[in-house]
Protein backbone atom coordinates (compact mmCIF):
# COMPACT_ATOMS: atom_id res chain seq x y z
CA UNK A 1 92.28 86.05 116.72
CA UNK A 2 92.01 89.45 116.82
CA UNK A 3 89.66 92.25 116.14
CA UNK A 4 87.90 95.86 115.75
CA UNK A 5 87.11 98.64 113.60
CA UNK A 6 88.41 99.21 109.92
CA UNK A 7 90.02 102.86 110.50
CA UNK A 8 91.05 102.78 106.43
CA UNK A 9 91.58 100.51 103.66
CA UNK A 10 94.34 100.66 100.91
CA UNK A 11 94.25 98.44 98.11
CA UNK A 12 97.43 97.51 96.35
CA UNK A 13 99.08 96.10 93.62
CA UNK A 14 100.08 92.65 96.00
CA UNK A 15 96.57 92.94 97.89
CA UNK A 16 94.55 95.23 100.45
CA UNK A 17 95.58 96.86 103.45
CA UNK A 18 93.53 96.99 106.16
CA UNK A 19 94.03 99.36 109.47
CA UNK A 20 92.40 98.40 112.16
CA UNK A 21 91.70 100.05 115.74
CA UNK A 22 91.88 96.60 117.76
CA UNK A 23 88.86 96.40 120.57
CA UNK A 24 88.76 93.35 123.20
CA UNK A 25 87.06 90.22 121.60
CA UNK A 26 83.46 88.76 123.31
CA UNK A 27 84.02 85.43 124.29
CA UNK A 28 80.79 84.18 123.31
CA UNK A 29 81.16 84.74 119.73
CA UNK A 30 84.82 87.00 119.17
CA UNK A 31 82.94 89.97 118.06
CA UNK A 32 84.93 93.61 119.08
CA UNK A 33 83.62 94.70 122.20
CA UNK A 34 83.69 98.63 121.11
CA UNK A 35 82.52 99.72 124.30
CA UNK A 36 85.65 98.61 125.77
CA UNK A 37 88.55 101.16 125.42
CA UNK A 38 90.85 100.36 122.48
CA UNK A 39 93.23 98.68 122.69
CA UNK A 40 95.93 99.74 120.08
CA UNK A 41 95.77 99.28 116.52
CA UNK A 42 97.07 96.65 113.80
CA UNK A 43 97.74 95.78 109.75
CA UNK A 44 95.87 93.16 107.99
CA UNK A 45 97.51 92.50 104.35
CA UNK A 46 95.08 90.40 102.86
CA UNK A 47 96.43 88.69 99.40
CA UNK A 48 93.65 89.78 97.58
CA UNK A 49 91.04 92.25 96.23
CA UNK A 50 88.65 93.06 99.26
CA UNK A 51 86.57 96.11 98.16
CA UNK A 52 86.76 99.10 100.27
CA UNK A 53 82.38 99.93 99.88
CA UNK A 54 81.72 96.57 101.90
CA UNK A 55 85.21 96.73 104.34
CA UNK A 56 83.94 100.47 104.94
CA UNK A 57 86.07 102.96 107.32
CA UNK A 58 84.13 101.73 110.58
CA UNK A 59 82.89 98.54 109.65
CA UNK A 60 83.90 95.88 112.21
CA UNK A 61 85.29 92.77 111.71
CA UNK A 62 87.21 89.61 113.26
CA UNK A 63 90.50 88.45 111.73
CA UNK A 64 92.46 84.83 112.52
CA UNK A 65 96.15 84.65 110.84
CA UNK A 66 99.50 84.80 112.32
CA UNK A 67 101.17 88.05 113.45
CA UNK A 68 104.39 88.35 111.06
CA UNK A 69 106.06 91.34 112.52
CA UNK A 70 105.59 94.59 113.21
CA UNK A 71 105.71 97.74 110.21
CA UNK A 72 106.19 101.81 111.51
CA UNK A 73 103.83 104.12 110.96
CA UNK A 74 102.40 107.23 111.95
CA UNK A 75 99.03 107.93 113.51
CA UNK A 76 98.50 111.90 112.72
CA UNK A 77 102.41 113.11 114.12
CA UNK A 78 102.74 110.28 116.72
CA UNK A 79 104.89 107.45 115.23
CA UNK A 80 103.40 104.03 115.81
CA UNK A 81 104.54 100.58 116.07
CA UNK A 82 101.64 98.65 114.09
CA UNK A 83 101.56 94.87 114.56
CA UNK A 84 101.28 92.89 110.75
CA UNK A 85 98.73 90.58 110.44
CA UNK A 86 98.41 88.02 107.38
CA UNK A 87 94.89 86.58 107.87
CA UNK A 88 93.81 83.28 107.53
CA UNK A 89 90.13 83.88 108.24
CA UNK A 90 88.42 87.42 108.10
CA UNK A 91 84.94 87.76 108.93
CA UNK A 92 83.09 91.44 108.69
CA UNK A 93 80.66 91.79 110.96
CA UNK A 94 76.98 92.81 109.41
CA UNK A 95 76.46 96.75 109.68
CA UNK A 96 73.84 97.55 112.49
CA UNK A 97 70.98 98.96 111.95
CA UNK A 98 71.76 102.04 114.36
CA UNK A 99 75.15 102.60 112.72
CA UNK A 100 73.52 103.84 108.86
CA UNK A 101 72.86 107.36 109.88
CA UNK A 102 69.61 106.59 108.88
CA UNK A 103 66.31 107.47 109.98
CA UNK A 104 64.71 104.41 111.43
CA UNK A 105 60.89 103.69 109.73
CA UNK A 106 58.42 101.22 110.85
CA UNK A 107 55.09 100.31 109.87
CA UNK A 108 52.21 98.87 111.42
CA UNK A 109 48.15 98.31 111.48
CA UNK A 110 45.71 100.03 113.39
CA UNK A 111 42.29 99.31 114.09
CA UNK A 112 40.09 101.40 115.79
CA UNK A 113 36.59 99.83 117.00
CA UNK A 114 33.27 101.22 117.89
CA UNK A 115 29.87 100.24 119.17
């Protein structure tokens, strides 16, 4: 199981291509701990259509699968070894609420009383 932050999405004629910057997993529930310093980065090929709106550059998510080599790459000019990744499971995280870049509105009642 591993996990983290989309960093970009690709989709291709055999599927999508996910890159991922890989955080530490919580125990409690396997959700990326991106607090934590990274801790590298990896591929996901998924088989299929996965549409880049909802698995969004920074969108987090939690992939089980089996590791089935490694591809090189490049992050910027530094060439990178990434780890593949053909998932069995891939669950993306809900977006929170802090995160949309949004102002944040609330509502609310008041009632004022007098004698």
């Amino acid at each position: 199981v591993w996990g983290g932050v989309i960093a970009s999405v690709e989709n291709q004629a055999q599927g999508t291509r996910l890159e991922i910057l890989a955080y530490p997993l919580a125990a409690r529930n396997q959700a990326p701990k991106t607090g934590q310093p990274s801790a590298g980065r990896f591929l996901v090929t998924h088989p299929g259509y996965l549409e880049p709106v909802d698995y969004a550059v920074g969108r987090r998510l939690t992939v089980s699968g089996k590791i089935t080599g490694t591809e090189p790459g490049k992050i910027g000019e530094t060439k990178y070894e990434y780890p593949v990744l053909v998932p069995d499971d891939v669950y993306l995280w809900p977006v929170d609420q802090g995160s949309t870049g949004g102002i944040p509105v609330r509502f609310g009642f008041g009632v004022i009383l007098h004698n």
